[in-house]
N, C-alpha and C. Protein backbone atom coordinates (compact mmCIF):
# COMPACT_ATOMS: atom_id res chain seq x y z
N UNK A 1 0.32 4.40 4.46
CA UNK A 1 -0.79 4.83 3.65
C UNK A 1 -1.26 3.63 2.83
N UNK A 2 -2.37 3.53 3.00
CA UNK A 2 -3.00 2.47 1.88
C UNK A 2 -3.63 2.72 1.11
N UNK A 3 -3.53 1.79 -0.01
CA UNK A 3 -3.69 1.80 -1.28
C UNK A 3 -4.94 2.13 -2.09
N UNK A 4 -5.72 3.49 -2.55
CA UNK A 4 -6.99 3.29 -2.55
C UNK A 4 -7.40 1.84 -3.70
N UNK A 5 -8.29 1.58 -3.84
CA UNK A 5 -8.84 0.75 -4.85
C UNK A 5 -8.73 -0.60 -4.05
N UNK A 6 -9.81 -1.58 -4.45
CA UNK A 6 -9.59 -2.68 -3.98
C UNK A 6 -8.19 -3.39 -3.57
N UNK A 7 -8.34 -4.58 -2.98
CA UNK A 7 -6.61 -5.28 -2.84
C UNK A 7 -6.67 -6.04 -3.88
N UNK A 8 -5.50 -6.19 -3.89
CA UNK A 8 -5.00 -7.38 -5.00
C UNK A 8 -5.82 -8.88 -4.28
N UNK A 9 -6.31 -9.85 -5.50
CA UNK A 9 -6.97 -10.92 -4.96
C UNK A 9 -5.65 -12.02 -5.22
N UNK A 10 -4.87 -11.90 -5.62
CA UNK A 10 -4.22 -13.13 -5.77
C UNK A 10 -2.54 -12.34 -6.13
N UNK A 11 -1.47 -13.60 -5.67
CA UNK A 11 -0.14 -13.19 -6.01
C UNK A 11 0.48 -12.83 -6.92
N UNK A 12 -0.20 -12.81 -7.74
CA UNK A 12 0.18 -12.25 -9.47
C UNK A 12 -0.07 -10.63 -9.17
N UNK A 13 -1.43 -10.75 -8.69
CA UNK A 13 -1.80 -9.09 -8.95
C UNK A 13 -1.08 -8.43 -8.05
N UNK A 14 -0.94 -9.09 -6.90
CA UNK A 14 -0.29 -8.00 -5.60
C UNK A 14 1.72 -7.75 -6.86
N UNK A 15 2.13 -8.48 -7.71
CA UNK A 15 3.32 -8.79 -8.16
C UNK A 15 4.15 -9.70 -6.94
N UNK A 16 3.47 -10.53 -6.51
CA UNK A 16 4.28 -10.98 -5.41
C UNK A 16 5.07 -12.99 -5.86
N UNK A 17 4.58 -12.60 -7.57
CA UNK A 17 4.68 -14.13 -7.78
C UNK A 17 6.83 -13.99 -8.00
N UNK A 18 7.49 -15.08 -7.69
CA UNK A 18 8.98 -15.55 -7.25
C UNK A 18 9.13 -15.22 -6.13
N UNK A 19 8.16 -15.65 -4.85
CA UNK A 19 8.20 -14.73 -3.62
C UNK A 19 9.63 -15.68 -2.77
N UNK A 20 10.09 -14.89 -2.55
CA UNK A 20 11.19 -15.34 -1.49
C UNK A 20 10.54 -16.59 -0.65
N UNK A 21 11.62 -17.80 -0.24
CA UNK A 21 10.54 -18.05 0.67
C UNK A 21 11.27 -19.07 1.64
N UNK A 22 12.96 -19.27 1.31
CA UNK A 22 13.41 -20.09 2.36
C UNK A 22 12.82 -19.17 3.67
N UNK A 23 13.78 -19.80 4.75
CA UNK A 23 14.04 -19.12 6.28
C UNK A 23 15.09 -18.77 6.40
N UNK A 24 16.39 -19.42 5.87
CA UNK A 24 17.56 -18.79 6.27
C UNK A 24 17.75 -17.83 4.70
N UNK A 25 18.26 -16.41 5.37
CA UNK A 25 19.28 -15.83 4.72
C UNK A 25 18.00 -15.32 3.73
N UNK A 26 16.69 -15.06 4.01
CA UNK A 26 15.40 -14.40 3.54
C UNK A 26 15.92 -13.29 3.36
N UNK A 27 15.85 -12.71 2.17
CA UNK A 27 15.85 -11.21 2.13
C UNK A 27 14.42 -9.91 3.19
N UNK A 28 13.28 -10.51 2.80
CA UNK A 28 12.08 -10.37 2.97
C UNK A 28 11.77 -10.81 4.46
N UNK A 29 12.89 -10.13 5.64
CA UNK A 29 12.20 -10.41 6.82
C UNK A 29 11.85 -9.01 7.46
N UNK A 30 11.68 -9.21 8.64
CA UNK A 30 10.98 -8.21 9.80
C UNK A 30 12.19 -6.68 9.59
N UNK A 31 13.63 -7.14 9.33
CA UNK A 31 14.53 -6.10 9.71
C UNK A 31 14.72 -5.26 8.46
N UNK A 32 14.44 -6.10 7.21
CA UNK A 32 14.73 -5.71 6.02
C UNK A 32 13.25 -4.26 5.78
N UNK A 33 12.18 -5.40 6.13
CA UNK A 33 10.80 -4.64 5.53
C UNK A 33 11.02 -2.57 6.77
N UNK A 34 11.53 -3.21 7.99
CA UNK A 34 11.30 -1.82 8.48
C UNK A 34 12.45 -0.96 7.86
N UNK A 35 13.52 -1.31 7.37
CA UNK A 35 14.52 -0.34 6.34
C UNK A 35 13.71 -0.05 5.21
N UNK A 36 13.32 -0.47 4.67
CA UNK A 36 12.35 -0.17 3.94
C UNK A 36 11.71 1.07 4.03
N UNK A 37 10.86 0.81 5.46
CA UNK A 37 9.77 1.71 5.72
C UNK A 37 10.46 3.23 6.40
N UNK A 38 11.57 2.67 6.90
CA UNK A 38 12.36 3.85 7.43
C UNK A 38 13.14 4.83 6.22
N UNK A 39 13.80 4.28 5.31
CA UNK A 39 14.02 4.91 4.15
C UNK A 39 13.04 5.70 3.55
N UNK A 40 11.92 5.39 3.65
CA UNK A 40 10.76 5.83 2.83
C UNK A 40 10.56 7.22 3.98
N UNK A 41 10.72 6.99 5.14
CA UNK A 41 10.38 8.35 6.08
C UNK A 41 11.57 9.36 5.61
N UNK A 42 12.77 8.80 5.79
CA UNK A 42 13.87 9.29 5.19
C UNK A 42 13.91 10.40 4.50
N UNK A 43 12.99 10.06 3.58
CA UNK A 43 13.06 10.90 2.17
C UNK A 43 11.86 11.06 1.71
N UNK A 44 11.02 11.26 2.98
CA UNK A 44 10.24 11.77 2.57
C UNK A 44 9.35 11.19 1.60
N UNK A 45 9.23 10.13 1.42
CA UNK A 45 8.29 9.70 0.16
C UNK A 45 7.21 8.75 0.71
N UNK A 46 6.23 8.76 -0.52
CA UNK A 46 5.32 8.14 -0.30
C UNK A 46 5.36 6.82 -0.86
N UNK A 47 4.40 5.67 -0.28
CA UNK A 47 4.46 4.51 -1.14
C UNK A 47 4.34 4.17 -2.40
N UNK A 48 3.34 5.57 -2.74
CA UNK A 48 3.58 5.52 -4.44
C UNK A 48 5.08 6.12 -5.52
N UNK A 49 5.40 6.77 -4.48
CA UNK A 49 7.09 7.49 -5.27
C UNK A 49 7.86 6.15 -4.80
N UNK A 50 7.77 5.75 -3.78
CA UNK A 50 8.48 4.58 -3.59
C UNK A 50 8.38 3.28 -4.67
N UNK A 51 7.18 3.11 -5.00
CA UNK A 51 6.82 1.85 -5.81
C UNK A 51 7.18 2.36 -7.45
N UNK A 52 6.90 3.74 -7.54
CA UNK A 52 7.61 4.06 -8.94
C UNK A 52 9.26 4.16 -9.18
N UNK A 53 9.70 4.41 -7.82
CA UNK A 53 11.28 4.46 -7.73
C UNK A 53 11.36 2.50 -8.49
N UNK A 54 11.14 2.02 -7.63
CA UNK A 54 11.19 0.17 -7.62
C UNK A 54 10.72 -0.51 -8.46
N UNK A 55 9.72 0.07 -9.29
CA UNK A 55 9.05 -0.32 -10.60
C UNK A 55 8.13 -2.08 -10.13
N UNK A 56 7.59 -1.35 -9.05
CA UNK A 56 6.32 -1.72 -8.52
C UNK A 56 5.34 -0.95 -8.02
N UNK A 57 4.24 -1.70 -7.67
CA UNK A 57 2.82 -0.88 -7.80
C UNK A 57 2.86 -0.96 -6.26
N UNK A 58 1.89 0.34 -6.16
CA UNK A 58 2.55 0.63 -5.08
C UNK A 58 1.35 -0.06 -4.06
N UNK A 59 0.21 -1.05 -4.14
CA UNK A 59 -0.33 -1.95 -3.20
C UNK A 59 0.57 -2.99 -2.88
N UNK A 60 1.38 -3.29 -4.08
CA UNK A 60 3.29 -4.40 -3.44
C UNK A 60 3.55 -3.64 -2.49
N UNK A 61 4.20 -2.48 -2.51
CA UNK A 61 4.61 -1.69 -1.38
C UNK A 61 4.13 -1.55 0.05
N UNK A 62 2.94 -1.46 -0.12
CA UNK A 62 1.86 -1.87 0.71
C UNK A 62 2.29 -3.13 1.45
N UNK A 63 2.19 -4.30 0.71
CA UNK A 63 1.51 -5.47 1.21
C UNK A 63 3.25 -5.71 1.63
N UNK A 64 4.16 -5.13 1.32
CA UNK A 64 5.55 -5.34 1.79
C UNK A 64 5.77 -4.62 3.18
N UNK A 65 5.35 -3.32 3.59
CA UNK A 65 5.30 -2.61 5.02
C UNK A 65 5.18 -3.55 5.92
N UNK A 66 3.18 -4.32 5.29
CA UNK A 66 2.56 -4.85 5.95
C UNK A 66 2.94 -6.17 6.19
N UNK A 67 3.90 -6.52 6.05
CA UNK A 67 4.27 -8.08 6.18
C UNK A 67 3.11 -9.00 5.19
N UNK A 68 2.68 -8.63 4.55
CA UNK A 68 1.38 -9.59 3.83
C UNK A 68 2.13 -10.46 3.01
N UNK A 69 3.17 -10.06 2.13
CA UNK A 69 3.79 -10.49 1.18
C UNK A 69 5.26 -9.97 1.00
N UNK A 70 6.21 -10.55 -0.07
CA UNK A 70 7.55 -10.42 0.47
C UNK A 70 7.45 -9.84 -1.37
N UNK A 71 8.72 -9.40 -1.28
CA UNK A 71 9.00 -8.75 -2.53
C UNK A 71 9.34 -9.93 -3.62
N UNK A 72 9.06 -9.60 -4.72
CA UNK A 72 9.47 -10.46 -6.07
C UNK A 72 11.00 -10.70 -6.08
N UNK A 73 11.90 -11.61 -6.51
CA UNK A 73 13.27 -11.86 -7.31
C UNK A 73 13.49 -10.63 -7.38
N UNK A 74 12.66 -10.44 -8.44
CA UNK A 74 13.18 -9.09 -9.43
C UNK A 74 13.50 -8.06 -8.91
N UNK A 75 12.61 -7.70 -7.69
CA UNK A 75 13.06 -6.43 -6.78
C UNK A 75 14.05 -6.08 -6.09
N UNK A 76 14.39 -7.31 -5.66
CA UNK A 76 15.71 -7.24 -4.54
C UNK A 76 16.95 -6.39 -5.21
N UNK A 77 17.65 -6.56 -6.24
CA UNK A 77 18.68 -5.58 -6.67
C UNK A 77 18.04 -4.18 -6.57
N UNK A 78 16.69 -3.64 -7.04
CA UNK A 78 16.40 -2.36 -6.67
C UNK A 78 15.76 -1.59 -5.78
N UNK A 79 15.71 -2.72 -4.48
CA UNK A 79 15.44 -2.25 -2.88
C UNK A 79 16.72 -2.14 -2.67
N UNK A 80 17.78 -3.12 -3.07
CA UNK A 80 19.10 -2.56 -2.22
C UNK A 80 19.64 -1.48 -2.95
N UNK A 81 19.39 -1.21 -4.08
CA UNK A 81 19.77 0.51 -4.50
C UNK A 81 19.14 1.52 -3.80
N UNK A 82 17.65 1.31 -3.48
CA UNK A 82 17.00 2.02 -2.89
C UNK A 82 17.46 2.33 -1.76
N UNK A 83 17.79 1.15 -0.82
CA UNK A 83 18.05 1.22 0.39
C UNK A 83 20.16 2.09 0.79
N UNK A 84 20.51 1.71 -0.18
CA UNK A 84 22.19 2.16 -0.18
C UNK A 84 22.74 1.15 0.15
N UNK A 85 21.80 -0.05 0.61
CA UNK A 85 22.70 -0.85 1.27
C UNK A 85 22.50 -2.39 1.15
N UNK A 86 22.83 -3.71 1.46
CA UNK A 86 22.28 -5.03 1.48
C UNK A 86 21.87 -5.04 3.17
N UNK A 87 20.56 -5.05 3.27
CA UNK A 87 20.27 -5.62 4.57
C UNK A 87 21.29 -6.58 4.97
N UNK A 88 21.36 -6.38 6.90
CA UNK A 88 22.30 -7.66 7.53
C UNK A 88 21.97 -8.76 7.36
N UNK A 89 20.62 -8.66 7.28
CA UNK A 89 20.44 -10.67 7.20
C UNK A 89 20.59 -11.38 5.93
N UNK A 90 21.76 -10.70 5.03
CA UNK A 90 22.41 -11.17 4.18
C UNK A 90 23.75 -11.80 4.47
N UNK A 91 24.15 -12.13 5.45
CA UNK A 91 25.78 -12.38 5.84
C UNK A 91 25.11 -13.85 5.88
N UNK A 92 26.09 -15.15 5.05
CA UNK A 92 25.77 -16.52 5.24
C UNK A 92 26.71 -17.13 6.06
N UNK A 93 26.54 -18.21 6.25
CA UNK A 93 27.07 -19.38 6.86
C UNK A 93 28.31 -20.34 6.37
N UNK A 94 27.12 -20.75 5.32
CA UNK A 94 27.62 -21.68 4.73
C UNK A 94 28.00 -21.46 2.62
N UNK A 95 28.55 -21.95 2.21
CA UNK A 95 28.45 -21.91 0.57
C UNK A 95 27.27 -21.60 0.07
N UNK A 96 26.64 -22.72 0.70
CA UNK A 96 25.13 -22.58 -0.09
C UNK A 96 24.77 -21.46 0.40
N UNK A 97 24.53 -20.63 1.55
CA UNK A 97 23.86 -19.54 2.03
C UNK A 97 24.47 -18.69 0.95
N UNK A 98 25.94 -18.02 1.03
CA UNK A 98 26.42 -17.34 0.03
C UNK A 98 25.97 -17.52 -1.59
N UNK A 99 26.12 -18.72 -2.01
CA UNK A 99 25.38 -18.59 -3.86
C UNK A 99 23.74 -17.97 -3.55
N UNK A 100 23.22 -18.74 -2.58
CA UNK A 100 21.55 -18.15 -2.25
C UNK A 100 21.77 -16.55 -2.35
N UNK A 101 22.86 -16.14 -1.50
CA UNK A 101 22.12 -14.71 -1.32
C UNK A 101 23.28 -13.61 -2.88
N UNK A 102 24.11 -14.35 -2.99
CA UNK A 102 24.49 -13.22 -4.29
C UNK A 102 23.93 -13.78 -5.20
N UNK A 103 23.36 -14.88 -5.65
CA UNK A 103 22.14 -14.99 -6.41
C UNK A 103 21.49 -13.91 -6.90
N UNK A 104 20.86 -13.60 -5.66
CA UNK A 104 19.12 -13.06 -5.36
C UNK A 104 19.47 -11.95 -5.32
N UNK A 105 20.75 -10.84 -4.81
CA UNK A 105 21.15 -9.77 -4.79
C UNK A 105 21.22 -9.19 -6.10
N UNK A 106 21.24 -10.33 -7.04
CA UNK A 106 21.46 -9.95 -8.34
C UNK A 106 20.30 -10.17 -9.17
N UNK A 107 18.85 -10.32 -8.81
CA UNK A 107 17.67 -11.12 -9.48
C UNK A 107 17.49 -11.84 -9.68
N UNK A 108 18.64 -12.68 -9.74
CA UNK A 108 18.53 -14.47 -10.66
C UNK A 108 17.98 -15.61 -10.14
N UNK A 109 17.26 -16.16 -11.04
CA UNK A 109 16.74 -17.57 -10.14
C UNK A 109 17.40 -18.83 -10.59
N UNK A 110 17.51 -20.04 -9.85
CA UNK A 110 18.33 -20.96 -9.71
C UNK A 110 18.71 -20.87 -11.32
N UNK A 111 17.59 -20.85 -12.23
CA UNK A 111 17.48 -21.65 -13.67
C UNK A 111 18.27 -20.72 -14.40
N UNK A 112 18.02 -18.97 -14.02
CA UNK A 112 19.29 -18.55 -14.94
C UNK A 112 20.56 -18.33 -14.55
N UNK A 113 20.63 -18.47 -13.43
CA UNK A 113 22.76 -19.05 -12.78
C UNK A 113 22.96 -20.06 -13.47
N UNK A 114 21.86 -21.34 -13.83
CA UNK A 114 22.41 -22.43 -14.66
C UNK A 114 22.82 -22.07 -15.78
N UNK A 115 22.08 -21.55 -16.50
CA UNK A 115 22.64 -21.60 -18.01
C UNK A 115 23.34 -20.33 -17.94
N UNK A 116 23.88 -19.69 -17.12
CA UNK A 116 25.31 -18.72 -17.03
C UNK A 116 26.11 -19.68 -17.00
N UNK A 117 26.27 -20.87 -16.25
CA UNK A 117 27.10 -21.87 -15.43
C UNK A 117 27.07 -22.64 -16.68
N UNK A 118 26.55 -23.45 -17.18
CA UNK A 118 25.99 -23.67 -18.37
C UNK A 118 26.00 -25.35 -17.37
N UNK A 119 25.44 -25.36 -16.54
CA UNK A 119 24.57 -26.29 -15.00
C UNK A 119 23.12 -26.87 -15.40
N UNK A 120 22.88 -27.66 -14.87
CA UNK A 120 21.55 -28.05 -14.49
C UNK A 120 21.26 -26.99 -12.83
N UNK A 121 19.79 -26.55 -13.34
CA UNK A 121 19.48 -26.17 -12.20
C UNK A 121 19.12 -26.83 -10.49
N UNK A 122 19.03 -28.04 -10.84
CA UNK A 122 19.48 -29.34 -9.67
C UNK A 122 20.27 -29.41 -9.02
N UNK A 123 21.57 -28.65 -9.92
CA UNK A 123 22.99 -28.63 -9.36
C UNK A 123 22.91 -27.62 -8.73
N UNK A 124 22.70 -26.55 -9.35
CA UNK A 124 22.44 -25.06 -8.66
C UNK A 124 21.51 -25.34 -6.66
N UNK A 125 20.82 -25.93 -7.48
CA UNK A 125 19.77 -26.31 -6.11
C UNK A 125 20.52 -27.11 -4.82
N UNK A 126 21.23 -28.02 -5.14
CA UNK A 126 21.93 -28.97 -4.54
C UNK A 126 23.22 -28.17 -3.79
N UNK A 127 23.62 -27.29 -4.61
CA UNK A 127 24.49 -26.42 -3.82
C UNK A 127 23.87 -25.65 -2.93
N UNK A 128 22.91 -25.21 -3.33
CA UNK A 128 22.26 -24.10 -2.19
C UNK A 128 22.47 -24.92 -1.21
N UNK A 129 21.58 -25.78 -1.33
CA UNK A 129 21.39 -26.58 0.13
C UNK A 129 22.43 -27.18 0.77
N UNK A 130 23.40 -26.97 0.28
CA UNK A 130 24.80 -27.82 0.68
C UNK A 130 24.95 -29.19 1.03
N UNK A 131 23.60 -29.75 -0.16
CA UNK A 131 24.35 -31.20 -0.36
C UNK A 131 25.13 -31.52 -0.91
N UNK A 132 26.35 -31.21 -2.05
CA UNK A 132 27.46 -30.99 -2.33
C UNK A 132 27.79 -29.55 -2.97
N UNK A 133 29.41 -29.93 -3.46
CA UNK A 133 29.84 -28.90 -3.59
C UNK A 133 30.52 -28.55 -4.98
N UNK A 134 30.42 -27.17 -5.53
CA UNK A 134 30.77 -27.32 -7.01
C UNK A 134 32.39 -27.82 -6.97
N UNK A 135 32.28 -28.42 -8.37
CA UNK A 135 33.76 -29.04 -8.69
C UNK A 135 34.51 -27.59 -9.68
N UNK A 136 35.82 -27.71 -8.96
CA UNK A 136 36.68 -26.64 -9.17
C UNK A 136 36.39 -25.62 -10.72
N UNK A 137 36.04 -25.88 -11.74
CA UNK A 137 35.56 -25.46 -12.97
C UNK A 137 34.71 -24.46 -12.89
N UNK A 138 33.43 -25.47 -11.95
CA UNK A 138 32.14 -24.79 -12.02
C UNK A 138 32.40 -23.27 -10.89
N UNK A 139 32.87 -24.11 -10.10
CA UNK A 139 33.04 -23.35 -8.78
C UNK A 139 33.88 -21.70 -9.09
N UNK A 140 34.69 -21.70 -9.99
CA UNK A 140 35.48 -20.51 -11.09
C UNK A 140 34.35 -20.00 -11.69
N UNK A 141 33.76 -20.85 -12.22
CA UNK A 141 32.59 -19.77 -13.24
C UNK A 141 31.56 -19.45 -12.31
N UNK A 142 31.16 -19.81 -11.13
CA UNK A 142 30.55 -19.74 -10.23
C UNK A 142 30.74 -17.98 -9.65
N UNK A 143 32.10 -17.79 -9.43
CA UNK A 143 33.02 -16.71 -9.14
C UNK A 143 32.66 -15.57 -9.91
N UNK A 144 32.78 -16.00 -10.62
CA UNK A 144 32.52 -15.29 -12.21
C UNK A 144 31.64 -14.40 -12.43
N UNK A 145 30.49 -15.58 -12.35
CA UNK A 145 28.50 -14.93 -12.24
C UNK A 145 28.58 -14.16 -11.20
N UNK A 146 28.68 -14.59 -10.14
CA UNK A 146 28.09 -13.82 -8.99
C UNK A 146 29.05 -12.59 -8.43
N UNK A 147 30.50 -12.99 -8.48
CA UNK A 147 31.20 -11.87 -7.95
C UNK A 147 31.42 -10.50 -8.63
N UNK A 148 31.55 -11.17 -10.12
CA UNK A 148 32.49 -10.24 -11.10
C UNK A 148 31.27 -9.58 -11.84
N UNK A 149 29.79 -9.82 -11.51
CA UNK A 149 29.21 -8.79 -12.39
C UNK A 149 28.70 -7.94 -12.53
């Protein structure tokens, strides 16, 4: 169902601004968006009970079915409530894949894992990408943020 009223003209309005946007380990792909859409048959709801469940509007919802745009940071912890579950294309590889995706499972962007970590977000960054690796300290409080909260 689409959205009556004009579309959103820009990424702010659709709420699509912190849009996901590596390739690996995307929350916001093809398998995730049709759980989505299948949940929503599920139970029966519409894109607007859906977007009020998620505390988004429901042309996001929209433009999320539609592949137009990927969900905000902020959403991801309350699509996977929504959903019961963490989409598969959350399982990583590598370190960095893992901080990337319990990160994001949790809302956070690089800059506030840092000052949990009490990190530069460079470092944060540098791990994602697995150009090195945290030193034993960080790597504990690392544990910490993401596992234990």
């Amino acid at each position: 169902m689409a959205p009556t009223g004009a579309q959103p003209r820009s990424s702010r309005e659709s709420g699509n601004h912190g849009r996901l946007q590596d390739t690996c380990c995307s929350f916001a792909t093809q398998s995730a968006v049709r759980k989505i859409r299948n949940r929503l048959w599920d139970l029966a709801l519409t894109q607007k009970d859906a977007a009020m469940r998620l505390g988004a509007d429901e042309a996001s919802v929209w433009n999320w079915e539609k592949n137009r745009s990927s969900p905000a940071l902020r959403f991801i912890p309350r699509i996977i409530e929504f959903l019961g579950y963490a989409p598969d294309d959350t399982k990583p590889h590598s370190l960095g894949q893992r901080i990337v995706i319990h990160r994001r499972l949790r809302g956070l962007t690089q800059k506030e894992l840092a000052r949990r970590l009490g990190a530069d977000p460079s470092t944060i960054a540098g791990w994602e990408r697995d150009e090195h690796q945290p030193m034993r300290r960080l790597l504990q409080r690392l544990n910490e943020a993401l596992l234990h909260d």
